[in-house]
Protein backbone atom coordinates (compact mmCIF):
# COMPACT_ATOMS: atom_id res chain seq x y z
CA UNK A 1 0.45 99.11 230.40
CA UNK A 2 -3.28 99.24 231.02
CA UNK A 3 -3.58 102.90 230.47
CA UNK A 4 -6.82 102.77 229.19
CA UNK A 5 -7.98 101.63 232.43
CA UNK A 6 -5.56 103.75 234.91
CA UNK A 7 -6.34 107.49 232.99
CA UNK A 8 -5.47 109.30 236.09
CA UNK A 9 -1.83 108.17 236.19
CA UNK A 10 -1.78 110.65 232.85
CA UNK A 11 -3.46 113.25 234.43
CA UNK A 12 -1.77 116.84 232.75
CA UNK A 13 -5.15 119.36 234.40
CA UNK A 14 -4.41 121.39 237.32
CA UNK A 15 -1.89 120.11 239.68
CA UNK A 16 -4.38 121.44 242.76
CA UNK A 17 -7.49 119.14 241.31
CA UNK A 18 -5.25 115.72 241.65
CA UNK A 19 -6.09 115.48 245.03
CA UNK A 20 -9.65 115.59 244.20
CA UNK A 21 -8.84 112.26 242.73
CA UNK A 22 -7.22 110.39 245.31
CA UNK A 23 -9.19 107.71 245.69
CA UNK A 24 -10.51 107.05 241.86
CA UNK A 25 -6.87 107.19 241.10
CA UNK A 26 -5.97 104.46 243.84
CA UNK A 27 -9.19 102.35 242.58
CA UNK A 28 -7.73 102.44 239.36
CA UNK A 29 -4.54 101.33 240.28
CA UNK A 30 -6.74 98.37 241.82
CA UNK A 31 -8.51 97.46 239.44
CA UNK A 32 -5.17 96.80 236.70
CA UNK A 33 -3.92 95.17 239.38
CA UNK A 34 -7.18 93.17 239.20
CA UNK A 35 -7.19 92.44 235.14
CA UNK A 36 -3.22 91.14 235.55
CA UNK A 37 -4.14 89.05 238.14
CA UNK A 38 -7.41 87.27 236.62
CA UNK A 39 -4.96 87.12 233.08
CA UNK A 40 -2.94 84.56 235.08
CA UNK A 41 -5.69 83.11 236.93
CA UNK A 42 -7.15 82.36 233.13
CA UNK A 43 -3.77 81.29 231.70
CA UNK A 44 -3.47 78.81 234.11
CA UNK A 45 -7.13 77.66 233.96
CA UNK A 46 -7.07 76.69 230.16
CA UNK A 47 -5.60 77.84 226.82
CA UNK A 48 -9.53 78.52 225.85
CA UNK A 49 -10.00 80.44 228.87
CA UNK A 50 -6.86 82.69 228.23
CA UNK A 51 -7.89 82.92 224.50
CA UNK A 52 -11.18 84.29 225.66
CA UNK A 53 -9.63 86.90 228.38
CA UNK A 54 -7.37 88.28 225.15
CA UNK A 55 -10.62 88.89 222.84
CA UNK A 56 -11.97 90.50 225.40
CA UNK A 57 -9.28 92.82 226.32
CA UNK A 58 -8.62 93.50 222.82
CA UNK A 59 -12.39 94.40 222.08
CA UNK A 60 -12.09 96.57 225.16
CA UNK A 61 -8.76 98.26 224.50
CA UNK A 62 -10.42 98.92 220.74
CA UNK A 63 -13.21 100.43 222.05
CA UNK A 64 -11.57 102.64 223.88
CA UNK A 65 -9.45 103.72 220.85
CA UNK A 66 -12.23 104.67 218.67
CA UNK A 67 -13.45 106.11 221.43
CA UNK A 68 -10.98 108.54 222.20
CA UNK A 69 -8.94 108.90 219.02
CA UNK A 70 -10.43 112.30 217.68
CA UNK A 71 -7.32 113.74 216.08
CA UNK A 72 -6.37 113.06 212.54
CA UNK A 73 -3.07 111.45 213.87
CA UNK A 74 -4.47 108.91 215.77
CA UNK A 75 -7.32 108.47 213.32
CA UNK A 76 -4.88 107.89 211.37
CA UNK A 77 -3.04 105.38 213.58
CA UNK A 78 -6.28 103.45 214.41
CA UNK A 79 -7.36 102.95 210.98
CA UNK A 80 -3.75 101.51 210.05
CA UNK A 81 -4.53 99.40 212.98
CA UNK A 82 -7.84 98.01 211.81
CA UNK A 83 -6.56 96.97 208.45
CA UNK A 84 -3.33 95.00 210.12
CA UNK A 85 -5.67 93.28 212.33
CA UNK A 86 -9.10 93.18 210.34
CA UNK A 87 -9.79 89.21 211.01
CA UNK A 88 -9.03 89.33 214.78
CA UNK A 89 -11.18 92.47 215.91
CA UNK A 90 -14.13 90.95 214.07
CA UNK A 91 -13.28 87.69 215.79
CA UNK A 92 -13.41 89.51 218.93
CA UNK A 93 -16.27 91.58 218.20
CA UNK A 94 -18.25 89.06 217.21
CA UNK A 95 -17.63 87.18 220.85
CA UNK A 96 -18.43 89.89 222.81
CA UNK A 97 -22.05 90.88 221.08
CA UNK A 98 -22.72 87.21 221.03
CA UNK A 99 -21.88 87.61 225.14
CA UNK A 100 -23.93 91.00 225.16
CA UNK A 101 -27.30 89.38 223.14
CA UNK A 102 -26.80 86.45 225.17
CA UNK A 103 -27.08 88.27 228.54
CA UNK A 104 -29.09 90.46 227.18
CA UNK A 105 -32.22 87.55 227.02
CA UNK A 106 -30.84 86.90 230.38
CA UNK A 107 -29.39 83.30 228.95
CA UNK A 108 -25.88 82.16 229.85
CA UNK A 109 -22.93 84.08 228.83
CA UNK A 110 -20.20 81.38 226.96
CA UNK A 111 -17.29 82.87 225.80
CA UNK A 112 -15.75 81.59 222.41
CA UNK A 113 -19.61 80.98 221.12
CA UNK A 114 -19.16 80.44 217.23
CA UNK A 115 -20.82 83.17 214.55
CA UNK A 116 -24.54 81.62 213.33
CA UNK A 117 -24.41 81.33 209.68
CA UNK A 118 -26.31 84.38 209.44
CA UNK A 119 -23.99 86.38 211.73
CA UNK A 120 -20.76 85.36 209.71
CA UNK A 121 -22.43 86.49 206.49
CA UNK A 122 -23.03 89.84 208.01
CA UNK A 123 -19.39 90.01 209.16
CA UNK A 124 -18.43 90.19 205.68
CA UNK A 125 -20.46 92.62 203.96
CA UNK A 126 -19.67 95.18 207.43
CA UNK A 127 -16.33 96.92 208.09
CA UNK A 128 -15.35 96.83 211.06
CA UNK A 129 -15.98 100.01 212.21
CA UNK A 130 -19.41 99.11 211.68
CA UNK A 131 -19.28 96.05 213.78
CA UNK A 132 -19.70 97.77 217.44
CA UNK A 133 -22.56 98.55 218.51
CA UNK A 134 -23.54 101.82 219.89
CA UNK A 135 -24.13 101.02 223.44
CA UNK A 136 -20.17 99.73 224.10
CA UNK A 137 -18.85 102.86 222.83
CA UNK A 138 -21.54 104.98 224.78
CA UNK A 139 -20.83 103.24 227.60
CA UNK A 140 -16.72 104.80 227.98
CA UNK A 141 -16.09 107.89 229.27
CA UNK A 142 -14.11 110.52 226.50
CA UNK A 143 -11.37 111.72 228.33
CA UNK A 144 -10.70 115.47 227.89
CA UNK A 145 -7.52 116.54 226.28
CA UNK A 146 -6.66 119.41 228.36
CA UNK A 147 -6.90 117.20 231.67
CA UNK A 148 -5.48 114.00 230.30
CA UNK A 149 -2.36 113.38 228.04
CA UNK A 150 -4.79 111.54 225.43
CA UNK A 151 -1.40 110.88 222.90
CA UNK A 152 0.31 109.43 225.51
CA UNK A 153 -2.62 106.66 226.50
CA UNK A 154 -3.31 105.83 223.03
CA UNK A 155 0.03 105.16 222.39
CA UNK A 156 0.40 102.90 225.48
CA UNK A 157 -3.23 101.97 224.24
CA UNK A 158 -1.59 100.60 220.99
CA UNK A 159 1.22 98.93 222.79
CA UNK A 160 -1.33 96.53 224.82
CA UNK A 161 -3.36 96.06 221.64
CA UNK A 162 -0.32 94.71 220.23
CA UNK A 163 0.19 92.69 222.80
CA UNK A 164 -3.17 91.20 223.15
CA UNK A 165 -3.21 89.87 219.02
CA UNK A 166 0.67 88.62 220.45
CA UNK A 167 -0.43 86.56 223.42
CA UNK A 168 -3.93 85.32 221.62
CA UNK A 169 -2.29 84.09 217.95
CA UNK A 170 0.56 82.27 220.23
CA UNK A 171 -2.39 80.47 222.31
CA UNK A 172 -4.29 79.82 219.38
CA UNK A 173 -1.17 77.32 218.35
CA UNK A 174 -2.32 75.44 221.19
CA UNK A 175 -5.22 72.95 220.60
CA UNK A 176 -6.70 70.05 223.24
CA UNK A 177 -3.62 67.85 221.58
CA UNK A 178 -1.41 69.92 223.23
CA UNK A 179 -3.06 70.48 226.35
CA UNK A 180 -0.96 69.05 229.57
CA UNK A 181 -3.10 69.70 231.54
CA UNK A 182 -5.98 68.16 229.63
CA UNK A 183 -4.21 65.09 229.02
CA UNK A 184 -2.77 65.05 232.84
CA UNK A 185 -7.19 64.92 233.90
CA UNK A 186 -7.99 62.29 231.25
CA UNK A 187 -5.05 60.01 232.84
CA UNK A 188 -6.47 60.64 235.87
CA UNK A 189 -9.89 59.72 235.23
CA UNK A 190 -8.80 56.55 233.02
CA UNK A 191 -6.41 55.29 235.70
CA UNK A 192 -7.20 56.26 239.15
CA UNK A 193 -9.61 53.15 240.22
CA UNK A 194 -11.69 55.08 242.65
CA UNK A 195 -12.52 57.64 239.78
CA UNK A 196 -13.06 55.06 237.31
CA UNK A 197 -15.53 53.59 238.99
CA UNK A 198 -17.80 56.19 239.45
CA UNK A 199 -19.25 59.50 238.02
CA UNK A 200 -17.28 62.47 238.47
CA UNK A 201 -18.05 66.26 239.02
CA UNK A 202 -15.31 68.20 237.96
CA UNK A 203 -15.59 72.20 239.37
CA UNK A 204 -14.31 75.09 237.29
CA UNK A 205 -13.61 78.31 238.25
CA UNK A 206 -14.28 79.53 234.39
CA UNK A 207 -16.80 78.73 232.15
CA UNK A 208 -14.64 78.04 229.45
């Protein structure tokens, strides 16, 4: 669904204001357009690569969540949510402040960069409300209930979440042993004789 990132497609303010939005709302339409697209583009990349795209998106979709969720209801809800899936938001968490640091001292951003030892003995002793820093969750907009159907996007919100912890426990299954495509380059490499014969630089679109 991508609701978190299309708002204005929930839009419930005054019907005459809508057109004020025109263009954010077609940007927005863009832009999920956008994140589907680069899912694929990263699926068929590498299993790593799609792993990384679904911690990010679930950190992001999280955010956004405790973000937003400021009935009981959905405080409720998101809490539920946290203890179902405990392991895999601190997973993600953890990837995208080691990202954030890292860019931060204006070094290399790797995605999938393992917890120091330090790091993973804080990860314990914090919940994982605890976990985000500050600065993410200052950096999304709260979307005002009587303009936006807040419910209604959390509840799609929940939906992709789902989905996200779906897609990145099924590619976790899927190690270098059982990577085609992997195997399908190393063939290559060990058999063509033109390769084999000399060094090789192999471009990547992704990092990972």
């Amino acid at each position: 669904n991508l609701a978190a990132y299309e708002p204005l497609e929930y839009y419930i303010g005054d019907p005459a204001e809508i057109e004020e939005y025109t263009f954010d709302r077609e940007r927005q339409k863009q832009l999920v357009i956008l994140i589907r697209t680069q899912f694929l583009k990263r699926f068929e990349s590498s299993v790593r690569a799609f792993e990384g795209s679904c911690a990010t998106l679930l950190f992001k979709l999280y955010t956004f969540w405790k973000k937003q969720a400021k009935q009981e209801s959905d405080k409720k809800r998101l809490t539920a949510w946290e203890k179902k899936h405990e392991l895999l938001i601190r997973a993600a968490v953890e990837r995208m402040t080691q990202k954030h640091r890292r860019g931060k001292k204006g070094t290399p951003s790797l995605p999938g960069i393992e917890p120091e030892p330090d790091d993973e003995a804080s990860l314990e002793e914090d919940a994982p409300e605890d976990l985000i820093e500050p600065e993410f969750l200052e950096e999304i907009e709260e979307l005002d209930p009587e303009k936006f159907d807040v419910p209604k996007i959390l509840k799609l919100n929940e939906q992709d979440l789902d989905e996200a912890v779906f897609l990145w426990t099924e590619a976790e299954k899927y190690r270098k042993e059982k990577d085609d495509k992997l195997h399908a380059l190393i063939t290559l490499l060990n058999t063509d004789t033109s390769l084999k014969n000399h060094k090789v630089l192999i471009f990547s679109e992704f990092t990972d």
